[in-house]
PDB file of N, CA and C in Angstrom:
ATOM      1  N   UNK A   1     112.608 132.439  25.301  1.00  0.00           N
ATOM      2  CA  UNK A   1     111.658 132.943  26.287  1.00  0.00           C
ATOM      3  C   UNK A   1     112.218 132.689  27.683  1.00  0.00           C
ATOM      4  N   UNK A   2     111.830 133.571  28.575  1.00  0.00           N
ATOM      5  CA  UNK A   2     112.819 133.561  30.107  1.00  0.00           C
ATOM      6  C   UNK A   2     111.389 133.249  30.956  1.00  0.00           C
ATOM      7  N   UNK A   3     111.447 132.559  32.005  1.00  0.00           N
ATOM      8  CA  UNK A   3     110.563 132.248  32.931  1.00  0.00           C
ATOM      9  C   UNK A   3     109.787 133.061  33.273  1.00  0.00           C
ATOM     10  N   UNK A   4     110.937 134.920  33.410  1.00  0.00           N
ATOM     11  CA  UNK A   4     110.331 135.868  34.023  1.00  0.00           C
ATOM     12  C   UNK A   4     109.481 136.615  32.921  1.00  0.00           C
ATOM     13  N   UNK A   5     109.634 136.540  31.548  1.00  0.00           N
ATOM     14  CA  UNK A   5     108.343 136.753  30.823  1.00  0.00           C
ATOM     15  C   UNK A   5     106.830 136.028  31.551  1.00  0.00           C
ATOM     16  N   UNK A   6     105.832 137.315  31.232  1.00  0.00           N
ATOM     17  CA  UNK A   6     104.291 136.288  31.191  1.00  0.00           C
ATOM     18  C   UNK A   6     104.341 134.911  30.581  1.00  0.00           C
ATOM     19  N   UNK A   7     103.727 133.998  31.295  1.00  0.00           N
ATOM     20  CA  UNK A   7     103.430 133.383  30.489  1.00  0.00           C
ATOM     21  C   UNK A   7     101.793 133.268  29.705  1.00  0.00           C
ATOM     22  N   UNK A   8     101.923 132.627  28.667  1.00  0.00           N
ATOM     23  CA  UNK A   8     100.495 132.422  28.355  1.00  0.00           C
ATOM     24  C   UNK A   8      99.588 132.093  29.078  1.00  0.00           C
ATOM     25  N   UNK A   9      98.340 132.910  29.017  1.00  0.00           N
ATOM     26  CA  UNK A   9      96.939 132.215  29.639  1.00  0.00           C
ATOM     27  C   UNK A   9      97.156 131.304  29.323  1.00  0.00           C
ATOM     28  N   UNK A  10      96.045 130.714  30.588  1.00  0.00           N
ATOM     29  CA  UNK A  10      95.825 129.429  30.674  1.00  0.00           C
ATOM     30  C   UNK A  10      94.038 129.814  30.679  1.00  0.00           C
ATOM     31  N   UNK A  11      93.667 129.306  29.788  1.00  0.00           N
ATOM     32  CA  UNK A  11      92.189 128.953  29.336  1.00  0.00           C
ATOM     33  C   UNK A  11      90.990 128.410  30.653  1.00  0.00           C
ATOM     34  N   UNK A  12      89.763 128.976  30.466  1.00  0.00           N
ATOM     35  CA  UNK A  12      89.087 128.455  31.693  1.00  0.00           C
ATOM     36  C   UNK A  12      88.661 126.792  31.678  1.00  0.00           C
ATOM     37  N   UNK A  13      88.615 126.610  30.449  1.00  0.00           N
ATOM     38  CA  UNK A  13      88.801 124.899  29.558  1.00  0.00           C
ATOM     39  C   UNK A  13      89.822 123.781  30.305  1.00  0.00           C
ATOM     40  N   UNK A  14      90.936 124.508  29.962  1.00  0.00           N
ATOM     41  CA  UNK A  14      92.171 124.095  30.740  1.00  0.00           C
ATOM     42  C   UNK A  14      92.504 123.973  32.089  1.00  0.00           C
ATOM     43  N   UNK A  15      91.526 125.075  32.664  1.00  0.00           N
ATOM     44  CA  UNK A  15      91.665 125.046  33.982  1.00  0.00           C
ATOM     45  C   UNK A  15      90.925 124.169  34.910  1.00  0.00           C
ATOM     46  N   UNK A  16      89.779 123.822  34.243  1.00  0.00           N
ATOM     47  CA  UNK A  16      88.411 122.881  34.615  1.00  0.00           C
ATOM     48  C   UNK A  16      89.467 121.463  34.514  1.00  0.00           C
ATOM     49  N   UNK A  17      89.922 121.445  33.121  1.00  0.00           N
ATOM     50  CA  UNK A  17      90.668 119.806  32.622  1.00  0.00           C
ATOM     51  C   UNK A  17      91.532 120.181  33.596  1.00  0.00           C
ATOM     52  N   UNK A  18      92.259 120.552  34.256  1.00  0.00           N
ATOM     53  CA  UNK A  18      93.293 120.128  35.279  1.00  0.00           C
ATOM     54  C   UNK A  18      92.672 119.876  36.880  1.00  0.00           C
ATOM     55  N   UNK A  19      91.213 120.441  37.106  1.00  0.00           N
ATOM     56  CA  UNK A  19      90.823 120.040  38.335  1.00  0.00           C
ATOM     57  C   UNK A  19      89.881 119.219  37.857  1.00  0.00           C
ATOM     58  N   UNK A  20      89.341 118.538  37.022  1.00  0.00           N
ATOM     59  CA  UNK A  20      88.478 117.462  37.090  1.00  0.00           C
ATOM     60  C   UNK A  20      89.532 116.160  36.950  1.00  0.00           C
ATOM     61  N   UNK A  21      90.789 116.500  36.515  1.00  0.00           N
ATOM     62  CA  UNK A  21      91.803 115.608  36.122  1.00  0.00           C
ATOM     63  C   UNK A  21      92.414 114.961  38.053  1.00  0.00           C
ATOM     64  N   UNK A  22      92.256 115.962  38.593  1.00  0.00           N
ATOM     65  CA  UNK A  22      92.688 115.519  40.142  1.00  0.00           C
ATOM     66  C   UNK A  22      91.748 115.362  40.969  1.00  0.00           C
ATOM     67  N   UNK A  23      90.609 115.943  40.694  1.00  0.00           N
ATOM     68  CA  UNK A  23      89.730 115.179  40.816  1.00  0.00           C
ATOM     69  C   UNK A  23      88.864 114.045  41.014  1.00  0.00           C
ATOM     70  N   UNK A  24      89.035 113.521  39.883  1.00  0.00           N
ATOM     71  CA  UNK A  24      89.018 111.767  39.317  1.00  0.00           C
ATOM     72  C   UNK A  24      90.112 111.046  39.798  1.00  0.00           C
ATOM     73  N   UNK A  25      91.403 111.680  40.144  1.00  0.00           N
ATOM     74  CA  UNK A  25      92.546 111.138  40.316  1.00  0.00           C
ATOM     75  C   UNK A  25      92.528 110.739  41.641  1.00  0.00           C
ATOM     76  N   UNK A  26      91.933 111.216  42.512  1.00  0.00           N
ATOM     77  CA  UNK A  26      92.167 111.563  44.092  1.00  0.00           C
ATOM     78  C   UNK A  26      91.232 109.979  44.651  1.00  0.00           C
ATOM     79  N   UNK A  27      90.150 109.681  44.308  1.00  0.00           N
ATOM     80  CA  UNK A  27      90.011 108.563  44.599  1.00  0.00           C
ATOM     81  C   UNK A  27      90.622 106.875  43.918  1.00  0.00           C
ATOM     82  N   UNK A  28      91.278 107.115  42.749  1.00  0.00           N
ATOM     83  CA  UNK A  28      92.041 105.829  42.369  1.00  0.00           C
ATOM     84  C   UNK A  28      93.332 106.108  43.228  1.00  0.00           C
ATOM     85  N   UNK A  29      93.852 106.936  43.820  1.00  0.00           N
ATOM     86  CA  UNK A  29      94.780 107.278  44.093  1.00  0.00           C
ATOM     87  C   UNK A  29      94.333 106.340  45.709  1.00  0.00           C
ATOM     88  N   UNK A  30      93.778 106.942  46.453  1.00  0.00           N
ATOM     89  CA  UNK A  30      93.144 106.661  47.644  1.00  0.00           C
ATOM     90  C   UNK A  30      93.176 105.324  47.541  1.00  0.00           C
ATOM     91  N   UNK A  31      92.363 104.506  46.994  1.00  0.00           N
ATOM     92  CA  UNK A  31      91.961 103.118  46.645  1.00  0.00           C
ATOM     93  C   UNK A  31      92.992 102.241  46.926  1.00  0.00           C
ATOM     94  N   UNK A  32      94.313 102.852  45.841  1.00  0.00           N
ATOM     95  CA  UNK A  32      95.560 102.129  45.928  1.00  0.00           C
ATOM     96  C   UNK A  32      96.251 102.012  47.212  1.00  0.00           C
ATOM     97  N   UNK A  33      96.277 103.270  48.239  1.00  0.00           N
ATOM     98  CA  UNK A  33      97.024 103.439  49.294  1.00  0.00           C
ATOM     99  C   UNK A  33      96.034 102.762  50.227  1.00  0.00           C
ATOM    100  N   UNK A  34      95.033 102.489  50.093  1.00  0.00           N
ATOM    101  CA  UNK A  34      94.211 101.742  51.287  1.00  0.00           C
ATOM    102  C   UNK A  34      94.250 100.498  51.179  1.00  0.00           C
ATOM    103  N   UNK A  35      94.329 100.287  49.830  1.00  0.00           N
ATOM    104  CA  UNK A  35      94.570  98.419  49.694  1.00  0.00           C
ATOM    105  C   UNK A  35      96.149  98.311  50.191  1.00  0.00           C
ATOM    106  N   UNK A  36      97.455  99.086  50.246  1.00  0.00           N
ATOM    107  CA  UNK A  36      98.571  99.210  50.342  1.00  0.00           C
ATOM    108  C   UNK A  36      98.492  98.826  51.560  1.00  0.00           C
ATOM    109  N   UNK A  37      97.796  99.947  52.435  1.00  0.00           N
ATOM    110  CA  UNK A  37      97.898 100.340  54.010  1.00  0.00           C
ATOM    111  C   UNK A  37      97.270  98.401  54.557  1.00  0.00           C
ATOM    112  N   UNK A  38      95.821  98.147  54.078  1.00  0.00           N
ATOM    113  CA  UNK A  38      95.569  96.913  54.510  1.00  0.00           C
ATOM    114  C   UNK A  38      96.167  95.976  54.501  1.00  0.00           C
ATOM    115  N   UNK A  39      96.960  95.784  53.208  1.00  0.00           N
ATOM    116  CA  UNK A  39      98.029  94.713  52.912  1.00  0.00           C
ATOM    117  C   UNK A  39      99.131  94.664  53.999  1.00  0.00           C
ATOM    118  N   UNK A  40     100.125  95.998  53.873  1.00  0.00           N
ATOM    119  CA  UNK A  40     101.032  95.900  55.517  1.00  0.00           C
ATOM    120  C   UNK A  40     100.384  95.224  56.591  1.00  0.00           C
ATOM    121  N   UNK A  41      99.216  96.149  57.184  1.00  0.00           N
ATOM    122  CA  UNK A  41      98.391  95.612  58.107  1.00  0.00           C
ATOM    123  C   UNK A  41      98.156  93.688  58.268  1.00  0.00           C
ATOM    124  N   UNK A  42      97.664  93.212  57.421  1.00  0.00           N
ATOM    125  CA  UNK A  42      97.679  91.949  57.000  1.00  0.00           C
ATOM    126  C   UNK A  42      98.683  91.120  57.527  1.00  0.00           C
ATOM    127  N   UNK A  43      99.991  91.909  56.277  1.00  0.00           N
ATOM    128  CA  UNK A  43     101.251  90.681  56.585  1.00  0.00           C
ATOM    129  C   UNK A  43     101.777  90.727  57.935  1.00  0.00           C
ATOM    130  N   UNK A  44     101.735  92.058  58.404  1.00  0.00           N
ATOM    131  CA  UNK A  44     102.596  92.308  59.839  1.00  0.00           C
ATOM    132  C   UNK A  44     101.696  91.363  60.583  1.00  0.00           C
ATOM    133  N   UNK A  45     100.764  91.137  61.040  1.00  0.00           N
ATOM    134  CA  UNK A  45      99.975  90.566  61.410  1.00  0.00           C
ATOM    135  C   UNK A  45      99.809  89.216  61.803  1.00  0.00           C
ATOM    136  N   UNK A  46      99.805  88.739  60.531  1.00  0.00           N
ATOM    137  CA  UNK A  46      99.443  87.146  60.388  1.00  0.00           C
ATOM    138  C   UNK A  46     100.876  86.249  59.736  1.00  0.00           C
ATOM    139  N   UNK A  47     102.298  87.321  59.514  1.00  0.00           N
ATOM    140  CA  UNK A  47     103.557  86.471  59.123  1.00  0.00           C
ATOM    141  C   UNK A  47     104.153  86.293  60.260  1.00  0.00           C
ATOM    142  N   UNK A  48     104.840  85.411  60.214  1.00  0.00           N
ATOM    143  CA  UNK A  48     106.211  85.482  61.534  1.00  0.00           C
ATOM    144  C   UNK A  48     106.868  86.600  61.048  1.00  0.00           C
ATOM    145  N   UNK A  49     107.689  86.935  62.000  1.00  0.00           N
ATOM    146  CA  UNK A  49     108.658  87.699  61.770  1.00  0.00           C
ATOM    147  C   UNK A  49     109.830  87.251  62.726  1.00  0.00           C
ATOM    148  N   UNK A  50     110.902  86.049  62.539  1.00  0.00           N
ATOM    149  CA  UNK A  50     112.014  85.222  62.937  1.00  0.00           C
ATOM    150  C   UNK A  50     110.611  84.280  64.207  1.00  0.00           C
ATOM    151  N   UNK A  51     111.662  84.735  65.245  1.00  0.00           N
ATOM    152  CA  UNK A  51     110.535  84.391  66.138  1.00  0.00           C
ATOM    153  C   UNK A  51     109.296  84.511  66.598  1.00  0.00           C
ATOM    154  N   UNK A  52     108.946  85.750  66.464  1.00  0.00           N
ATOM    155  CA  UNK A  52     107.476  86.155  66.464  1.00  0.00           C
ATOM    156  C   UNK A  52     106.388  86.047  65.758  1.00  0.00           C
ATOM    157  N   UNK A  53     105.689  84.722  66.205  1.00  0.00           N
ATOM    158  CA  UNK A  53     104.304  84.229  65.224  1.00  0.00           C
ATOM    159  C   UNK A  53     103.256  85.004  65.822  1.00  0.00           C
ATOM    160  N   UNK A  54     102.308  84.724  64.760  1.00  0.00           N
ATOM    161  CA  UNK A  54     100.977  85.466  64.838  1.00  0.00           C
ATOM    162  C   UNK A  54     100.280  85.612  66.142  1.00  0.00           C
ATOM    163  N   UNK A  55     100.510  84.622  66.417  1.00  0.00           N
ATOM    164  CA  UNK A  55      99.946  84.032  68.269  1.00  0.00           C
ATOM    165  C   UNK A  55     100.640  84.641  69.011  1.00  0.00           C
ATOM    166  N   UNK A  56     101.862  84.503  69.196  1.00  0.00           N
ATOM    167  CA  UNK A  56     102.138  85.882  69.739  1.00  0.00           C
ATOM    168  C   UNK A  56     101.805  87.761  69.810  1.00  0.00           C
ATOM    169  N   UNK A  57     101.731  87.921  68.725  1.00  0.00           N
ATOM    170  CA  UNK A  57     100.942  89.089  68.578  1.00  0.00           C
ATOM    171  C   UNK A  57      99.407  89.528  69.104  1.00  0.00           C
ATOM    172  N   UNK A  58      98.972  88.378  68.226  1.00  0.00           N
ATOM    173  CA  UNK A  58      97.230  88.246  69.137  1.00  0.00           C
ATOM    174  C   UNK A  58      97.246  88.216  70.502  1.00  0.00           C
ATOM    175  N   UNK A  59      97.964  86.971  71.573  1.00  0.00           N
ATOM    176  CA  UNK A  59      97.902  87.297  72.648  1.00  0.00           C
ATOM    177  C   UNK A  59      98.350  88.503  73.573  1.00  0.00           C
ATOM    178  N   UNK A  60      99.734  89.595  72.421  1.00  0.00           N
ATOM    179  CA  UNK A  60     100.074  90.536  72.981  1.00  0.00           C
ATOM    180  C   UNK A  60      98.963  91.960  72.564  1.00  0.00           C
ATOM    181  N   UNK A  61      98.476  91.562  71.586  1.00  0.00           N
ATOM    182  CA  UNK A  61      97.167  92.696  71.520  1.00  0.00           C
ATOM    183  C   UNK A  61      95.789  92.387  72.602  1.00  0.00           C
ATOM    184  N   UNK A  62      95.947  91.299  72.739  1.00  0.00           N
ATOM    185  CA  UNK A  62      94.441  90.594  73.888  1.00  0.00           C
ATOM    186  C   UNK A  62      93.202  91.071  73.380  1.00  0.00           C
ATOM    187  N   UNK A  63      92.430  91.485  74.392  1.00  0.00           N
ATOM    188  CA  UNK A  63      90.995  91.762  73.903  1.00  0.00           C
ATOM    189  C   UNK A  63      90.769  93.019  72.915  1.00  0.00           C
ATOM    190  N   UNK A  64      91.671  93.739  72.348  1.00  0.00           N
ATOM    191  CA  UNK A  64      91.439  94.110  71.619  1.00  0.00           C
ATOM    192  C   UNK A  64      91.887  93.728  69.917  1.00  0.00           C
ATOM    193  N   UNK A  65      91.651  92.620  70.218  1.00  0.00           N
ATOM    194  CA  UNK A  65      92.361  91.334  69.260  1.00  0.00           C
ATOM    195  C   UNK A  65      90.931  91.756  68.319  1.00  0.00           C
ATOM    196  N   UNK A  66      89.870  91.165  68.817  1.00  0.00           N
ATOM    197  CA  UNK A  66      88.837  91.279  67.939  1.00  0.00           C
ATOM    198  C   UNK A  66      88.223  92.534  67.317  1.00  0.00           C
ATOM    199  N   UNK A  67      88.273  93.321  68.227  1.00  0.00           N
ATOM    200  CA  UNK A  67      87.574  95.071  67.135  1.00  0.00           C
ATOM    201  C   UNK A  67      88.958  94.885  66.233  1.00  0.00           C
ATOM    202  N   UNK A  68      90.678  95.221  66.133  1.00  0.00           N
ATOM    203  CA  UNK A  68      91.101  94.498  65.254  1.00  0.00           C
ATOM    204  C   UNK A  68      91.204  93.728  63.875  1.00  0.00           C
ATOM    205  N   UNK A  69      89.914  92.908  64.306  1.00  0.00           N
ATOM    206  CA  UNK A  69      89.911  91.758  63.158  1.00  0.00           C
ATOM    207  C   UNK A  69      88.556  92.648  62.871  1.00  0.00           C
ATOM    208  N   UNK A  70      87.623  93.101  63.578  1.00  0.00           N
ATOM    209  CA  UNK A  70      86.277  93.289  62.970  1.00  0.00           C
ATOM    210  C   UNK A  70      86.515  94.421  62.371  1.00  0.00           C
ATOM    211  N   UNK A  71      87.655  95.297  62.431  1.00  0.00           N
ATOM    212  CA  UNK A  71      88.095  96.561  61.704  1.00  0.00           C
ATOM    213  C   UNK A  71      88.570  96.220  60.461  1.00  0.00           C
ATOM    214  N   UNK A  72      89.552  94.952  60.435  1.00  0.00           N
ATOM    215  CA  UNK A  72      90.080  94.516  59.387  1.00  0.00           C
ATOM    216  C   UNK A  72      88.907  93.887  57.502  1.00  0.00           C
ATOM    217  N   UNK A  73      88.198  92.998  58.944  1.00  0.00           N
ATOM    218  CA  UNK A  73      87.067  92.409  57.808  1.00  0.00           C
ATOM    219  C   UNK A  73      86.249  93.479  57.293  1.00  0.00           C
ATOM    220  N   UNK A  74      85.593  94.632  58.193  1.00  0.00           N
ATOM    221  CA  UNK A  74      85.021  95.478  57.207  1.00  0.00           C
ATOM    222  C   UNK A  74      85.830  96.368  56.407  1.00  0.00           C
ATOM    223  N   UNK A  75      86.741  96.707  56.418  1.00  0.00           N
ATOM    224  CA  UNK A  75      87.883  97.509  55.356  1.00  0.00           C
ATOM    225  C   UNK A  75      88.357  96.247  53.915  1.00  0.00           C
ATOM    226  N   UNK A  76      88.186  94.691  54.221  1.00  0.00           N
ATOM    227  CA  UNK A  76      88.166  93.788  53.267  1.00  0.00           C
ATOM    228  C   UNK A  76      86.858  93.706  52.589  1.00  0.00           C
ATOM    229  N   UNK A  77      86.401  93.918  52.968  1.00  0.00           N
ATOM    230  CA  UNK A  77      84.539  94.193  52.425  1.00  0.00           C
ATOM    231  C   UNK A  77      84.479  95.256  51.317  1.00  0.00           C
ATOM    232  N   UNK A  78      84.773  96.454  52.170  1.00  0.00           N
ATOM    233  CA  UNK A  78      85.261  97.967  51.497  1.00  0.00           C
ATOM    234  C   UNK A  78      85.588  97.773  50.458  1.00  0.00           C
ATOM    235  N   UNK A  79      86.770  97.602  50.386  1.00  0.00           N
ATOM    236  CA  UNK A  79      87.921  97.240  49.060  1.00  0.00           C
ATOM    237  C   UNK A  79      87.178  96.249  48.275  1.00  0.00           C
ATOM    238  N   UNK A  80      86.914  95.117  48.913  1.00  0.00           N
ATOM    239  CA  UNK A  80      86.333  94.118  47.944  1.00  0.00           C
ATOM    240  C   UNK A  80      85.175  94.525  46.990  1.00  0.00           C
ATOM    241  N   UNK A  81      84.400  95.272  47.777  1.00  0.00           N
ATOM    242  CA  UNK A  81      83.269  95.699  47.326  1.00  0.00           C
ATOM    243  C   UNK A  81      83.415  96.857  46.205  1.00  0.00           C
ATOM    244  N   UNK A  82      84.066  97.953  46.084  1.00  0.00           N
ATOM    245  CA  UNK A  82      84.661  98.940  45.922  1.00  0.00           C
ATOM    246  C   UNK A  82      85.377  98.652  44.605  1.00  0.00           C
ATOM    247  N   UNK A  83      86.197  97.898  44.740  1.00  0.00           N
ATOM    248  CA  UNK A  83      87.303  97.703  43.405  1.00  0.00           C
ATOM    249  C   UNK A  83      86.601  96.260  42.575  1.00  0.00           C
ATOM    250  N   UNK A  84      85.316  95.371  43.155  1.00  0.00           N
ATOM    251  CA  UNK A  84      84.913  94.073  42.202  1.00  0.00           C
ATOM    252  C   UNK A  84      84.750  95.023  40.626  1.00  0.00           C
ATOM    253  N   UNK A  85      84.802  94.763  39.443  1.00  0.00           N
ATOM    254  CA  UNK A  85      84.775  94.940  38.056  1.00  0.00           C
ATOM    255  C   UNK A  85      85.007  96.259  37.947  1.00  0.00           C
ATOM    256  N   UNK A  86      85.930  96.734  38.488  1.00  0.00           N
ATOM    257  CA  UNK A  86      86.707  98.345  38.526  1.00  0.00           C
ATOM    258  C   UNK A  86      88.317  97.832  38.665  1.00  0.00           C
ATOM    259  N   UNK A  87      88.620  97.391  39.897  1.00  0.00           N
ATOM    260  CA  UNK A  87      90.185  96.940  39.711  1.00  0.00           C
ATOM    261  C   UNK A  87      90.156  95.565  40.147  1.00  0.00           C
ATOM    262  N   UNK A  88      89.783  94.488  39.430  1.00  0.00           N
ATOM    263  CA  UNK A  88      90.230  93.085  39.734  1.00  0.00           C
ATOM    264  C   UNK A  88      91.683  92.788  40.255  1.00  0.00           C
ATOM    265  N   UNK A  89      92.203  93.771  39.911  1.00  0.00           N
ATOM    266  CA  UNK A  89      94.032  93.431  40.063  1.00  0.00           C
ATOM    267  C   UNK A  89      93.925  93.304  41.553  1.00  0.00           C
ATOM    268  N   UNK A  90      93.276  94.419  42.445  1.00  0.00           N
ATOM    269  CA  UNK A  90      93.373  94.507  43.791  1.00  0.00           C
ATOM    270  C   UNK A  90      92.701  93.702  44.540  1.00  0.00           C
ATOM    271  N   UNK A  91      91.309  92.951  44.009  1.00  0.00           N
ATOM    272  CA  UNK A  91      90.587  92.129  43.836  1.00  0.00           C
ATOM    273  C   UNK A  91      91.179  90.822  44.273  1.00  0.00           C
ATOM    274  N   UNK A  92      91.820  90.493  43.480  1.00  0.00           N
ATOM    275  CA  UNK A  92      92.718  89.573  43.300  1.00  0.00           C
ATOM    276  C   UNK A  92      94.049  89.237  44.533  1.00  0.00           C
ATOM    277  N   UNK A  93      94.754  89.855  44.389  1.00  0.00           N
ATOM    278  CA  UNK A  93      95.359  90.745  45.246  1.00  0.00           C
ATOM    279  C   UNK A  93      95.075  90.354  47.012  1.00  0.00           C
ATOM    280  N   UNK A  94      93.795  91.005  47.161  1.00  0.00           N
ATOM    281  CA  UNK A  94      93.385  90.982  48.496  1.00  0.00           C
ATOM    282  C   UNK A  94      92.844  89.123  48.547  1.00  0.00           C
ATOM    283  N   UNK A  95      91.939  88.435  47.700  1.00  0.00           N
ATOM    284  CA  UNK A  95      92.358  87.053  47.726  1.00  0.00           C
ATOM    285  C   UNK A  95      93.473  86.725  48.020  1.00  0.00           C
ATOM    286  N   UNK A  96      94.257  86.480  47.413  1.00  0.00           N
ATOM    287  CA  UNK A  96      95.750  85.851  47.822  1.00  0.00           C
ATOM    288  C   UNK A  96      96.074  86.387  48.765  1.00  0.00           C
ATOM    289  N   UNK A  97      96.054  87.053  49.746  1.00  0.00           N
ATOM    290  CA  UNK A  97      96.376  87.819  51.123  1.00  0.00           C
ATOM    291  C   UNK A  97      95.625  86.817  52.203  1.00  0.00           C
ATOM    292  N   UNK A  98      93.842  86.968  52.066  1.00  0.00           N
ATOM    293  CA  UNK A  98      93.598  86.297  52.839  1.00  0.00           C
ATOM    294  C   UNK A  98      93.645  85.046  52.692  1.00  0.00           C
ATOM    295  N   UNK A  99      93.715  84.321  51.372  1.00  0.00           N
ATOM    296  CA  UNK A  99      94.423  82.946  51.472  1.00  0.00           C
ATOM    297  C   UNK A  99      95.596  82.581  52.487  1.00  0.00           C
ATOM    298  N   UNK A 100      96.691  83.729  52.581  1.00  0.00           N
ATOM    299  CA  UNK A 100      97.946  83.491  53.395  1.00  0.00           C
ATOM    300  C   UNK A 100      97.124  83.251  55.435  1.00  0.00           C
ATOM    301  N   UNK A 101      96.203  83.788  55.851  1.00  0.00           N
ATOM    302  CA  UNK A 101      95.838  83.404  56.819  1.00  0.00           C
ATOM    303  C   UNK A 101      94.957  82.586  57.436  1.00  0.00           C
ATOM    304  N   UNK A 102      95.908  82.178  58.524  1.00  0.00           N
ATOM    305  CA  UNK A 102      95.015  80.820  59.776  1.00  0.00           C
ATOM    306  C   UNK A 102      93.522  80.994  59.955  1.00  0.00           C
ATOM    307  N   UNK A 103      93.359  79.644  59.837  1.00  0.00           N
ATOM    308  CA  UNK A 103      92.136  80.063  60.429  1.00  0.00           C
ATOM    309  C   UNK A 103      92.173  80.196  62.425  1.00  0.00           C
ATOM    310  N   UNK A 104      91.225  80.949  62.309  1.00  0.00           N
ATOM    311  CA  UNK A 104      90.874  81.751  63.880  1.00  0.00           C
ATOM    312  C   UNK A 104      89.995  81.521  64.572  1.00  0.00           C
ATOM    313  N   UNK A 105      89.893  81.837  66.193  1.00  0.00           N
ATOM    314  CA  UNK A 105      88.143  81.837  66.703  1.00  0.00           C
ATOM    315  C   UNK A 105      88.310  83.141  67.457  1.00  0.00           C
ATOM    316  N   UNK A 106      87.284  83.860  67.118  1.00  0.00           N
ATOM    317  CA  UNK A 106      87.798  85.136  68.408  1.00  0.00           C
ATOM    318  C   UNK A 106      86.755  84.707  69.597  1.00  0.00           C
ATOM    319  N   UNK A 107      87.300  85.142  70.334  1.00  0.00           N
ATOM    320  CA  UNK A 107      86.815  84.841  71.844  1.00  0.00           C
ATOM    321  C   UNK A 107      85.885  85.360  72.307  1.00  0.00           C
ATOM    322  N   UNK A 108      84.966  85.688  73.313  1.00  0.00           N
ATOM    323  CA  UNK A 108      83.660  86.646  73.612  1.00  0.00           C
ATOM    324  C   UNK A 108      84.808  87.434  74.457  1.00  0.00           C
ATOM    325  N   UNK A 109      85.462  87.309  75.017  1.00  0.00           N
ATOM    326  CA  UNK A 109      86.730  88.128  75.637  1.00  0.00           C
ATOM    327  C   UNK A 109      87.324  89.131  74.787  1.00  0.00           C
ATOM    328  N   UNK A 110      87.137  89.062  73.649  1.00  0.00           N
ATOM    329  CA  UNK A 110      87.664  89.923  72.300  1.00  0.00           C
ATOM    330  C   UNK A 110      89.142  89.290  72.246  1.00  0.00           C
ATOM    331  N   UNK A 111      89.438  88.763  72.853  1.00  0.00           N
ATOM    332  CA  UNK A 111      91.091  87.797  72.620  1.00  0.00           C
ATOM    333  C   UNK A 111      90.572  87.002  71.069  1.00  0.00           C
ATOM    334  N   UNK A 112      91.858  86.871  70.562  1.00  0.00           N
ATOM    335  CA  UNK A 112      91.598  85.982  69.449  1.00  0.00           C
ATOM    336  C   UNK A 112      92.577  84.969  69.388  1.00  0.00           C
ATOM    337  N   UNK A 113      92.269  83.702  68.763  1.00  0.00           N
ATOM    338  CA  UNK A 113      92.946  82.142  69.054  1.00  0.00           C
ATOM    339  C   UNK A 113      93.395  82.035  67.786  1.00  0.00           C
ATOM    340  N   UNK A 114      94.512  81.370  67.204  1.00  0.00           N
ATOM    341  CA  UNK A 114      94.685  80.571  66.028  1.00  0.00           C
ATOM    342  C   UNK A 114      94.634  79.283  66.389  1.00  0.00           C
ATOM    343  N   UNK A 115      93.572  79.082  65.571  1.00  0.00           N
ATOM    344  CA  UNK A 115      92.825  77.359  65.651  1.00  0.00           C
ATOM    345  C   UNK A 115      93.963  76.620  65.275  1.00  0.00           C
ATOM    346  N   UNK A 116      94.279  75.039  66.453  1.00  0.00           N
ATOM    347  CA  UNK A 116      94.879  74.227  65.787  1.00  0.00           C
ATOM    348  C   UNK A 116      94.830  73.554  64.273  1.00  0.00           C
ATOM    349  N   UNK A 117      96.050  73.289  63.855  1.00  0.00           N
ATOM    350  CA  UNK A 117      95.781  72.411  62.730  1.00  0.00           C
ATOM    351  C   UNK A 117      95.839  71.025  63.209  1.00  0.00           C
ATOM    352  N   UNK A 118      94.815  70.702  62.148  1.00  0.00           N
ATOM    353  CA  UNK A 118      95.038  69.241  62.021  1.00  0.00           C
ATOM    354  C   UNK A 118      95.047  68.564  60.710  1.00  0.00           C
ATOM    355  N   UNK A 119      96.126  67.740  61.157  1.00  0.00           N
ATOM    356  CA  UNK A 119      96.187  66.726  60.045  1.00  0.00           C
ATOM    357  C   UNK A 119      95.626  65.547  59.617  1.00  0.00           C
ATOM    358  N   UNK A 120      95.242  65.658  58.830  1.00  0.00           N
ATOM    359  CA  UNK A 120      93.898  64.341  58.615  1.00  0.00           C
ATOM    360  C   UNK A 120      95.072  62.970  57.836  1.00  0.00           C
TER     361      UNK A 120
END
């Protein structure tokens, strides 16, 4: 058989199963790239990168340090909320992320601080 033969119908059955199939697909799909996108967001964020610590960044973003973080926490909400007993993996996932960060104070300035540590 050559390409340029007809090919066989394709069934209206078949045609439904291939758009309910992307369909369904289009939001696990989504899910993944938003927990992806937050995660970058995250590490760039709150890792060094050689010399450049977190504190640096915060003070070079300044007052818009906090919409920032208040953008961040409700998109961790999102996800959290979104993927609890659907995808634990991401669940999970986004735990160990925010485990990796300082604790903070944001400022009424919208600047945000990384709280000293202390050692007890």
């Amino acid at each position: 058989m050559s390409i340029l033969n007809s090919q066989p119908e394709v069934t209206k059955a078949e045609r439904v199963k291939r758009l309910t199939d992307d369909i369904v697909e289009t939001p696990r799909e989504t899910a993944e790239q938003l927990f992806q996108q937050w995660d970058h967001a995250v590490r760039m964020l709150w890792s060094t990168q050689g010399d450049i610590t977190p504190a640096d960044k915060l003070a070079t973003i300044g007052t818009d340090a906090a919409e920032l973080i208040a953008m961040s926490r409700a998109l961790t909400a999102f996800l959290t909320t979104t993927c609890t007993d659907k995808r634990n993996d991401l669940v999970e996932k986004i735990e160990a992320r925010l485990a990796t960060i300082p604790a903070f104070t944001v400022q009424a300035d919208g600047t945000v601080t990384i709280d000293p540590v202390t050692i007890d």
